[in-house]
Protein backbone atom coordinates (compact mmCIF):
# COMPACT_ATOMS: atom_id res chain seq x y z
CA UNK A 1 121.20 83.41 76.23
CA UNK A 2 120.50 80.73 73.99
CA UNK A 3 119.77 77.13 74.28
CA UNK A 4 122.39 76.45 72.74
CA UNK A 5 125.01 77.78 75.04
CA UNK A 6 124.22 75.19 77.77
CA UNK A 7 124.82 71.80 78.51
CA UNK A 8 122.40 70.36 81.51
CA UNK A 9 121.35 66.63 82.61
CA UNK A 10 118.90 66.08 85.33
CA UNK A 11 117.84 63.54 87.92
CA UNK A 12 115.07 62.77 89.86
CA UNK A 13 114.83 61.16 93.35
CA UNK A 14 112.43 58.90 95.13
CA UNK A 15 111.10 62.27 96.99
CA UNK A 16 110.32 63.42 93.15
CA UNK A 17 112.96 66.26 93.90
CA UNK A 18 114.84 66.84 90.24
CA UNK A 19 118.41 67.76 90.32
CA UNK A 20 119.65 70.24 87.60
CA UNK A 21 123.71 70.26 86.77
CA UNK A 22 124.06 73.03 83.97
CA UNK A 23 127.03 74.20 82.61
CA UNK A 24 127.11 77.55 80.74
CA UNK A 25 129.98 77.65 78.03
CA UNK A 26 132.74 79.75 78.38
CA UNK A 27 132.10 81.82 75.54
CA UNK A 28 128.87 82.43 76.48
CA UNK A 29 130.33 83.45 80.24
CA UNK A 30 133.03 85.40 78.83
CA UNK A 31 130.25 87.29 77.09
CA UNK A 32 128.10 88.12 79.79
CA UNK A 33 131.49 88.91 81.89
CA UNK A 34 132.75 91.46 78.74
CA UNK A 35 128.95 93.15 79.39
CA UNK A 36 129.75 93.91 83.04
CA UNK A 37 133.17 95.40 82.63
CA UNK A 38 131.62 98.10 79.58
CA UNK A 39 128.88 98.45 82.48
CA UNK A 40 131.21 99.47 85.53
CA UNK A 41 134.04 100.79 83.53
CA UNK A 42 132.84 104.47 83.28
CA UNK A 43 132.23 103.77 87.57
CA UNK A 44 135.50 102.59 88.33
CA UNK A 45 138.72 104.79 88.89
CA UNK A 46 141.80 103.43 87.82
CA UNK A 47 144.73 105.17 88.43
CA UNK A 48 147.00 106.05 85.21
CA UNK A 49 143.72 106.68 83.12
CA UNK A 50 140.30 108.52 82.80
CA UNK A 51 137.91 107.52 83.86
CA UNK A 52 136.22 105.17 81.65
CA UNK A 53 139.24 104.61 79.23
CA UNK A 54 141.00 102.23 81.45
CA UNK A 55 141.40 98.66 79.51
CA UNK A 56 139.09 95.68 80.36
CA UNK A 57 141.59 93.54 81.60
CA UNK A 58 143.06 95.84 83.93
CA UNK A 59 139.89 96.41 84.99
CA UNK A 60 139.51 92.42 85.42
CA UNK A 61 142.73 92.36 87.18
CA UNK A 62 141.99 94.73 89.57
CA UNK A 63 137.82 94.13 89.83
CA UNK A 64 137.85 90.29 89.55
CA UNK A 65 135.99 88.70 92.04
CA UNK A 66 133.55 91.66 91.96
CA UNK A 67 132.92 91.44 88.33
CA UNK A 68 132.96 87.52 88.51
CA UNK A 69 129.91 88.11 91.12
CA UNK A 70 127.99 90.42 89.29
CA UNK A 71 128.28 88.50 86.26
CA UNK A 72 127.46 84.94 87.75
CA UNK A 73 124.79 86.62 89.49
CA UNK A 74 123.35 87.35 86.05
CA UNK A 75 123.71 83.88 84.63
CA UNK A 76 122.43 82.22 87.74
CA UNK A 77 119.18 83.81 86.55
CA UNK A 78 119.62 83.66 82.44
CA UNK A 79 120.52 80.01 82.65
CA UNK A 80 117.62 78.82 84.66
CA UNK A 81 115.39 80.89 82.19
CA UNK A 82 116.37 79.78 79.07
CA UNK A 83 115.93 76.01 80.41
CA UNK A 84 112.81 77.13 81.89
CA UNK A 85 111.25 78.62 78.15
CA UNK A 86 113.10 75.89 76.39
CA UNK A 87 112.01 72.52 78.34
CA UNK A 88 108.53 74.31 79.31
CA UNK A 89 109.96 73.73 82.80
CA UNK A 90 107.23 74.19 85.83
CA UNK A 91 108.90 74.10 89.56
CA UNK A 92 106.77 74.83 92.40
CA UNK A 93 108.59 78.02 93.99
CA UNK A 94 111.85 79.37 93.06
CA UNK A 95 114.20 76.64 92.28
CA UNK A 96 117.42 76.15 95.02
CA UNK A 97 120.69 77.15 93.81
CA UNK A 98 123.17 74.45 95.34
CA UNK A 99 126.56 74.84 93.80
CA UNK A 100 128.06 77.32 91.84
CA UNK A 101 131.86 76.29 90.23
CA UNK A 102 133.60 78.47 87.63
CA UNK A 103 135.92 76.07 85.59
CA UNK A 104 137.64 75.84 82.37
CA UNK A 105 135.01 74.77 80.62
CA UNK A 106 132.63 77.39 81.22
CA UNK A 107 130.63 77.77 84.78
CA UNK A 108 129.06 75.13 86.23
CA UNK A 109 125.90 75.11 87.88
CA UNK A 110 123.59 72.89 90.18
CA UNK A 111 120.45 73.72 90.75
CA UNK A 112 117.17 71.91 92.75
CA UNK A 113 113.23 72.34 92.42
CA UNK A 114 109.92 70.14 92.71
CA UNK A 115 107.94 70.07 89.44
CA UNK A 116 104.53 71.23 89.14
CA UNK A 117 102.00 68.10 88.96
CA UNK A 118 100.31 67.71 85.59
CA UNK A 119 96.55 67.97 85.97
CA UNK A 120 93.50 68.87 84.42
CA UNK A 121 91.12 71.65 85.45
CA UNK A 122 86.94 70.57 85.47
CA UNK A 123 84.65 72.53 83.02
CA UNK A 124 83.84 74.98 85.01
CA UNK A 125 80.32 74.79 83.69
CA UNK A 126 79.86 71.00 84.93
CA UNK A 127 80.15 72.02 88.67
CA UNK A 128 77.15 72.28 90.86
CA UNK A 129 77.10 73.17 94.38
CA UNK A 130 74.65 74.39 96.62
CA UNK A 131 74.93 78.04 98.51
CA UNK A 132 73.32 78.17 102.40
CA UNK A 133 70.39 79.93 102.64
CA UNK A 134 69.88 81.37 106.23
CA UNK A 135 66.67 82.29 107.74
CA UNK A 136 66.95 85.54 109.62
CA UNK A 137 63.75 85.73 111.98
CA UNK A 138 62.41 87.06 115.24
CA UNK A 139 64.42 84.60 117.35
CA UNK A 140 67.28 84.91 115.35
CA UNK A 141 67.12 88.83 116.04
CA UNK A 142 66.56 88.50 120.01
CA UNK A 143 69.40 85.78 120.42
CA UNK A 144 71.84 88.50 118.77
CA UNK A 145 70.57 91.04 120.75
CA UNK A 146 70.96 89.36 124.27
CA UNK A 147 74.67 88.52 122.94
CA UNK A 148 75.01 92.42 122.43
CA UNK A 149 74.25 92.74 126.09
CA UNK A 150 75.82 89.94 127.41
CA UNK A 151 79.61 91.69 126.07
CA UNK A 152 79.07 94.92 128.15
CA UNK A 153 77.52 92.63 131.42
CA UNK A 154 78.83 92.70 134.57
CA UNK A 155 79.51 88.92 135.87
CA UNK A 156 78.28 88.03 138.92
CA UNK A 157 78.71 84.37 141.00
CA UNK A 158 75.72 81.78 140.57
CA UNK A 159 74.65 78.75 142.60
CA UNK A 160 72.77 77.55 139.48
CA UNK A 161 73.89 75.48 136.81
CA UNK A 162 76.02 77.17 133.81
CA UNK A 163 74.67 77.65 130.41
CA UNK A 164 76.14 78.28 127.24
CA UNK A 165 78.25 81.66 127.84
CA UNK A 166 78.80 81.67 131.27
CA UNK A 167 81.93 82.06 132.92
CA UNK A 168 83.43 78.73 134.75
CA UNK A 169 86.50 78.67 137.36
CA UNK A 170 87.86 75.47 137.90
CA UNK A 171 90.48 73.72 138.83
CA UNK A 172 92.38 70.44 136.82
CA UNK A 173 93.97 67.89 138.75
CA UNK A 174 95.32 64.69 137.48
CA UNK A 175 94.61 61.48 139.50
CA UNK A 176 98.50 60.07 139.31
CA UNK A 177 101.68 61.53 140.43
CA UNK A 178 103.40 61.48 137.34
CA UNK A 179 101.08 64.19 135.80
CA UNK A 180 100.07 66.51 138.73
CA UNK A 181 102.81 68.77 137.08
CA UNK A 182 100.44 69.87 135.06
CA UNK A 183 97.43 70.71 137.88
CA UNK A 184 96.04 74.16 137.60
CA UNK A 185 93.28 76.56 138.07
CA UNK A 186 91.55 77.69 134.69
CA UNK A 187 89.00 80.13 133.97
CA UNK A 188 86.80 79.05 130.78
CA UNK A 189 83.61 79.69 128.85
CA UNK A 190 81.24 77.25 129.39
CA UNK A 191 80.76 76.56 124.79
CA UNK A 192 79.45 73.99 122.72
CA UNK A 193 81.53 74.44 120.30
CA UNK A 194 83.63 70.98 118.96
CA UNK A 195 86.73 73.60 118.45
CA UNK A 196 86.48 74.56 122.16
CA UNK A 197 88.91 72.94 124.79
CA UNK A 198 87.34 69.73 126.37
CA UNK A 199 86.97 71.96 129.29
CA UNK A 200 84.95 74.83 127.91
CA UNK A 201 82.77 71.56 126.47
CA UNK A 202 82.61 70.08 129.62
CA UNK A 203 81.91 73.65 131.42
CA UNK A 204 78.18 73.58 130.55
CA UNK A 205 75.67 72.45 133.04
CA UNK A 206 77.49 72.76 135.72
CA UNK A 207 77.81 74.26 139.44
CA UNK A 208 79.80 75.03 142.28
CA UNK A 209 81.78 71.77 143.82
CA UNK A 210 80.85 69.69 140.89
CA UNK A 211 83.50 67.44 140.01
CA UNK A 212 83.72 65.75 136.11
CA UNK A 213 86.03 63.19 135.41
CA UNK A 214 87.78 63.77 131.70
CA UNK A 215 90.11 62.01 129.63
CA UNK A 216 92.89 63.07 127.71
CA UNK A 217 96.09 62.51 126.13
CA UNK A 218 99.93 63.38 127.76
CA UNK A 219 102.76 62.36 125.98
CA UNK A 220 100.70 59.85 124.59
CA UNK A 221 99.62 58.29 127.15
CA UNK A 222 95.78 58.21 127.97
CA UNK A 223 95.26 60.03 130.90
CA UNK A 224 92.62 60.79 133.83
CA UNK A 225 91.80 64.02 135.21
CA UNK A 226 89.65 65.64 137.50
CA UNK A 227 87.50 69.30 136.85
CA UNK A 228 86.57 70.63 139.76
CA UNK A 229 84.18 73.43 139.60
CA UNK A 230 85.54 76.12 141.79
CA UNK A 231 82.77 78.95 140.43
CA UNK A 232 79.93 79.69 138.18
CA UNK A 233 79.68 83.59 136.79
CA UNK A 234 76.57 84.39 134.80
CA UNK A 235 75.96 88.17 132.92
CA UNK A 236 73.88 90.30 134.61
CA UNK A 237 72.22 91.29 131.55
CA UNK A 238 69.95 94.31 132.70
CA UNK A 239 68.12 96.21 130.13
CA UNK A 240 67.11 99.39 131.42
CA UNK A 241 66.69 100.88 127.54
CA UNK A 242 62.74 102.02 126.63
CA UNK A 243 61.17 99.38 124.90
CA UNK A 244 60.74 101.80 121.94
CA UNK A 245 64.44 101.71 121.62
CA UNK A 246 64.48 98.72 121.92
CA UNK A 247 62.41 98.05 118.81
CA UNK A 248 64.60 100.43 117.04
CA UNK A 249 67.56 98.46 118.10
CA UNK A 250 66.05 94.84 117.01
CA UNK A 251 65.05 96.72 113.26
CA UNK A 252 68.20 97.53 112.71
CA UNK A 253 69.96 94.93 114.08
CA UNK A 254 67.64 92.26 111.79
CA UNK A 255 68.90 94.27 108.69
CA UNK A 256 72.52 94.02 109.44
CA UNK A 257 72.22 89.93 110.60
CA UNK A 258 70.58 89.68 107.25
CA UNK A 259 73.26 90.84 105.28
CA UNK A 260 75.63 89.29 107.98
CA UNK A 261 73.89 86.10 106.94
CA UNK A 262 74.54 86.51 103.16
CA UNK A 263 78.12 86.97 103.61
CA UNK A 264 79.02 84.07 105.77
CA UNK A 265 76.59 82.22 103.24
CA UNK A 266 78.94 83.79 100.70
CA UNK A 267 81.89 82.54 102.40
CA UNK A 268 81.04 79.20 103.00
CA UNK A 269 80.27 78.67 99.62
CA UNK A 270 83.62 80.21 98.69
CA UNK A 271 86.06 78.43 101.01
CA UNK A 272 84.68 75.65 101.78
CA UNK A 273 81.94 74.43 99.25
CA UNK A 274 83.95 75.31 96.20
CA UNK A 275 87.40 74.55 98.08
CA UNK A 276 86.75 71.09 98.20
CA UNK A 277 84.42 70.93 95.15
CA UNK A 278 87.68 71.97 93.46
CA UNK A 279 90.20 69.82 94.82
CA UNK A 280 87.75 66.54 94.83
CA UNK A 281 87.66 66.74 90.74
CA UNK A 282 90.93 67.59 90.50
CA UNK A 283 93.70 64.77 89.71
CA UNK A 284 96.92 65.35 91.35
CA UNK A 285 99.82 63.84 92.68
CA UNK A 286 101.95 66.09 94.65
CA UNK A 287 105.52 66.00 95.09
CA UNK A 288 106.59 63.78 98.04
CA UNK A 289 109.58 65.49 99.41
CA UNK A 290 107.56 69.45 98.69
CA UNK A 291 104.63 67.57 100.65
CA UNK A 292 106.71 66.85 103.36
CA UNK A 293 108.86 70.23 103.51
CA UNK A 294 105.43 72.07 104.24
CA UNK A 295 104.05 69.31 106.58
CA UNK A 296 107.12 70.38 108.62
CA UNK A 297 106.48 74.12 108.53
CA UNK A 298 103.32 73.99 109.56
CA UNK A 299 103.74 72.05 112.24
CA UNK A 300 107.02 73.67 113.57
CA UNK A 301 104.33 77.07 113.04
CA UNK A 302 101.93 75.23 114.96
CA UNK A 303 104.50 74.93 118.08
CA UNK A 304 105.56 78.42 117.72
CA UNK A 305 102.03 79.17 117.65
CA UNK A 306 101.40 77.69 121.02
CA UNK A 307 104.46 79.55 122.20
CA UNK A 308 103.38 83.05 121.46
CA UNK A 309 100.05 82.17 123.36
CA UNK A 310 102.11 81.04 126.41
CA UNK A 311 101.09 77.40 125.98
CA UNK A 312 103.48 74.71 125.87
CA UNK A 313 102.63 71.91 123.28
CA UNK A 314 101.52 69.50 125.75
CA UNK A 315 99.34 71.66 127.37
CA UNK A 316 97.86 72.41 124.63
CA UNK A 317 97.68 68.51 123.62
CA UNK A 318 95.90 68.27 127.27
CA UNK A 319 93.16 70.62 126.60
CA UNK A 320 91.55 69.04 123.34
CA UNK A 321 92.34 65.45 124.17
CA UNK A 322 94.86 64.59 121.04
CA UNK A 323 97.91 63.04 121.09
CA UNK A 324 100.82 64.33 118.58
CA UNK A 325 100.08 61.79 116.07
CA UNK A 326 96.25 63.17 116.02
CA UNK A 327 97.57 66.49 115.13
CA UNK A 328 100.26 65.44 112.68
CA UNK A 329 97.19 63.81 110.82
CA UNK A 330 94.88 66.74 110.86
CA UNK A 331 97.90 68.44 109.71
CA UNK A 332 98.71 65.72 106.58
CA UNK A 333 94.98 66.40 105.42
CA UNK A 334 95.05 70.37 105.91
CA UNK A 335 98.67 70.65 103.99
CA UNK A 336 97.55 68.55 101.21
CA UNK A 337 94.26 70.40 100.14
CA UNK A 338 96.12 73.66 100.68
CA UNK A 339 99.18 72.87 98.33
CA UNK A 340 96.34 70.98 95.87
CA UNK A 341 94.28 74.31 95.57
CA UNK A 342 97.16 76.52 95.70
CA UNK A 343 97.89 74.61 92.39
CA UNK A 344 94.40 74.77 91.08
CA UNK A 345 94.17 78.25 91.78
CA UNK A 346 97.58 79.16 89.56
CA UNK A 347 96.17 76.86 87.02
CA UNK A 348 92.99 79.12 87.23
CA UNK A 349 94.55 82.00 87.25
CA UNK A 350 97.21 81.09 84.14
CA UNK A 351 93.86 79.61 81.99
CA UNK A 352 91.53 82.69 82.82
CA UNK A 353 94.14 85.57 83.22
CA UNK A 354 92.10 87.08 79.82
CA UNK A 355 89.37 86.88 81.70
CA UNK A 356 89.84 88.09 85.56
CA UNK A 357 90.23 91.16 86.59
CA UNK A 358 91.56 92.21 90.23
CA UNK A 359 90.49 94.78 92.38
CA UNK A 360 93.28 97.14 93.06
CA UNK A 361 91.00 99.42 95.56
CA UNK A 362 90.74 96.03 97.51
CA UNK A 363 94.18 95.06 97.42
CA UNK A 364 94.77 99.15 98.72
CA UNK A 365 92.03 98.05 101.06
CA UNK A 366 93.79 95.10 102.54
CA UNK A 367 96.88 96.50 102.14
CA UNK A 368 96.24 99.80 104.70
CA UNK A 369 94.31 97.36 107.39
CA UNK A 370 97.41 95.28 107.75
CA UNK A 371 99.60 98.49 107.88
CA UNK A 372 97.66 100.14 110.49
CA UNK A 373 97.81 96.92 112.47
CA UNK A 374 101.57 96.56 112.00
CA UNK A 375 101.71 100.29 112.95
CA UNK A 376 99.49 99.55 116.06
CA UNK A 377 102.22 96.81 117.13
CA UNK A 378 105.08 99.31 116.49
CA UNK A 379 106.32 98.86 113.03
CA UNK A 380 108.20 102.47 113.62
CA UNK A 381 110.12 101.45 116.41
CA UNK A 382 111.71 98.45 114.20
CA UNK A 383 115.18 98.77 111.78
CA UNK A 384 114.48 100.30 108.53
CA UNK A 385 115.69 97.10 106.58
CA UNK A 386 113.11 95.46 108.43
CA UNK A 387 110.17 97.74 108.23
CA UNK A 388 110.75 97.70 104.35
CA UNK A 389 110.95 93.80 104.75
CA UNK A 390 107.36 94.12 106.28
CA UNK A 391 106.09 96.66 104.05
CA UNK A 392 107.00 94.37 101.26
CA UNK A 393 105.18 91.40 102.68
CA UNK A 394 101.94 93.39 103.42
CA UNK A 395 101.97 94.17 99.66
CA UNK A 396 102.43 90.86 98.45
CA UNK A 397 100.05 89.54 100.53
CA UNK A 398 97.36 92.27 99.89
CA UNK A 399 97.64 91.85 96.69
CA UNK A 400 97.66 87.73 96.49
CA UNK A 401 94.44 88.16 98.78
CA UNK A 402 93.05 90.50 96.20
CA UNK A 403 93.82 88.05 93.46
CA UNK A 404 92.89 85.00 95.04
CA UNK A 405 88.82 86.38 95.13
CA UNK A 406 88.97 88.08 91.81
CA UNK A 407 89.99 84.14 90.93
CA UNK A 408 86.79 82.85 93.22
CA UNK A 409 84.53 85.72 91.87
CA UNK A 410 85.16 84.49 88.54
CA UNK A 411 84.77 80.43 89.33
CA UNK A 412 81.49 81.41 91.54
CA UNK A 413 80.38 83.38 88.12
CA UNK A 414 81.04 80.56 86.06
CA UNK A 415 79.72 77.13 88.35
CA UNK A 416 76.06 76.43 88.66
CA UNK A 417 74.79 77.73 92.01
CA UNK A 418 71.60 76.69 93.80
CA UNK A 419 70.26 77.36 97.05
CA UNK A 420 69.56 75.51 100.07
CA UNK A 421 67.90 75.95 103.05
CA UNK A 422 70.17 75.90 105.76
CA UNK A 423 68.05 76.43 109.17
CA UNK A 424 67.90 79.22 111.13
CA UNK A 425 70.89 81.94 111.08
CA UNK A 426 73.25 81.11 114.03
CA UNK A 427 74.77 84.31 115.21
CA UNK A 428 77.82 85.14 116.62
CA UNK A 429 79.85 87.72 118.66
CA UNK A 430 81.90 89.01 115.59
CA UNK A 431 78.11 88.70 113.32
CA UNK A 432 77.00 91.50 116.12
CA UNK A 433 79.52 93.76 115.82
CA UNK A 434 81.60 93.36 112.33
CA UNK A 435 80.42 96.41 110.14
CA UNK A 436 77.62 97.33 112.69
């Protein structure tokens, strides 16, 4: 199709959403809709000739709305094409098809998308960050290995005070009548950890009949509540191995937290040095309406989320101490770097595609973890549309993943990387066991 054949006018509204009308001219449609009767005419039977010598327009008469499909089908695609190439066109996603009118004039066509932001990418060569360097010692070695034992340990009830690990009972009562609704008995792990539920945080240093008065958030609303320790379980953590084996144990073990230590080094630097190193010298202004569209999904996901855990929302809300406003604005923050660096890594991937090279064994890799997992949850038992549906998103995805650290590899390559120290390696469960 040529430029030529269409005639288009856009607008753009205060979301920065642009609305396309194009019309295709009727000789161009009548064209495209000649193309699809010569393509179905030797698959159509009409009666009173062979097969295949039938003429078009009784073929039209009889096959209209089916060739009128296929062939606005085709357009639907050509037109936005050629405007694409033409006008250099950049829409973030596939553009929205919103009417489709067939008229004298030719067919007419409305279509809607969010532009691309125009920004610059850094020299890659200006950018310095630093890459943690963990220490991996003797201490390091014997915490890991008394978190090795405490996962098989038997947990028995303690009159002393919880540490960091332990297993807490209690029970969450609110001091007014409007709330008690939400009273229960919990069973948490007494953690450090600022991602942990306030009562996890509040679990440590604890014992039996303590009482801890927290505040949180429902509907809103600042609210009081009581933790009442019901329980304290610590591991029995029994070694009865030879201390020769033990030594064995700890040798290995130090090798593997060592390389353990190099790879979360090597994914710090990845997603979250270079992640925000990237989107902090980057220009951009996104889209307002696009912005808001995924500020929406995510947090409807976010809901479902807590749904498929068995949580309600404000439950949820209780247990870290936010209100829905303090999630909607971690939320704002989280959606706009990912849509920035989504952009930066297309740009990346458009101005370097010479230059990186994917791993398809990874992408295989990737790809046959995520199968056997879907198989695990009983991808054979499903529809066959919708295993193929699946099937197609595992590849997609394996393959994006794949792409998306051939991109990093190449930006790590290319940066100037230094070291610092960064303490004392901090193992965790998954460090123990991932690859052991």
């Amino acid at each position: 199709m040529d430029i030529k054949d269409l005639n288009f006018e856009t607008s753009t509204d205060d979301k920065d959403l642009v609305t396309l009308k194009l019309t295709i001219s009727k000789d161009a449609y009548n064209k495209e809709l000649e193309k699809q009767i010569e393509y179905y005419k030797p698959r159509v039977n009409v009666k009173g000739f062979r097969v295949g010598h039938a003429p078009n327009n009784i073929i039209l008469s009889r096959y209209r709305e089916a060739l009128e499909g296929a062939t606005n089908e085709v357009l639907i695609d050509e037109a936005w094409n050629t405007y694409h190439d033409e006008k250099n066109v950049k829409a973030m996603g596939t553009p929205k098809l919103l009417d489709l009118e067939n008229k004298d004039d030719g067919l007419h066509l409305t279509y809607e998308y969010y532009p691309i932001p125009e920004f610059n990418l850094p020299d890659l060569s200006s950018i310095s960050v630093e890459k943690n360097k963990y220490t991996v010692d003797d201490s390091v070695v014997e915490e890991a290995y008394k978190l090795s034992l405490h996962r098989f340990s038997h947990f028995n009830e303690s009159e002393l005070k919880s540490e960091i690990g332990d297993r807490v009972y209690v029970k969450i009562e609110f001091d007014d009548d409007a709330n008690q609704k939400y009273n229960k008995e919990l069973t948490v792990v007494a953690s450090d950890d600022e991602n942990e539920s306030i009562f996890s945080r509040n679990a440590v240093g604890v014992k039996k009949d303590d009482k801890k008065l927290l505040k949180t958030y429902v509907d809103g609303i600042e609210a009081t509540l009581i933790m009442n320790i019901l329980k304290v379980e610590k591991p029995d953590m029994k070694d009865d191995s030879k201390e020769e084996d033990r030594q064995k144990v700890k040798e290995s073990l130090k090798d593997h937290l060592i390389k353990r230590a190099e790879e979360r080094a090597n994914s710090e630097l990845i997603n979250d040095t270079l992640f925000n190193k990237l989107i902090e010298l980057v220009n951009m202004t996104l889209p307002k309406g696009y912005y808001e569209e995924q500020l929406e999904i995510s947090l409807n996901e976010f809901e479902r989320s807590m749904s498929s855990r068995g949580m309600s929302k404000t439950d949820f809300l209780i247990s870290v101490a936010k209100t829905d406003e303090d999630i909607r604005k971690e939320y704002e923050e989280n959606v706009r770097k990912q849509i920035t660096f989504d952009m930066i890594m297309a740009k990346l991937a458009e101005t370097y595609k010479d230059s990186i090279t994917v791993n398809e064994e990874k992408a295989k890799e990737y790809a046959n973890r995520m199968y056997q997992y879907q198989s695990y949850m009983g991808l054979a038992k499903l529809p066959k549309e919708e295993q193929q549906n699946i099937i197609n998103y595992i590849m997609r995805d394996a393959q994006n993943r794949a792409t998306s650290e051939a991109i990093l590899d190449y930006v790590k390559e290319h940066v100037q990387v230094s070291e610092k120290d960064a303490g004392k390696f901090k193992p965790e469960e998954s460090d123990i066991w991932g690859g052991y």
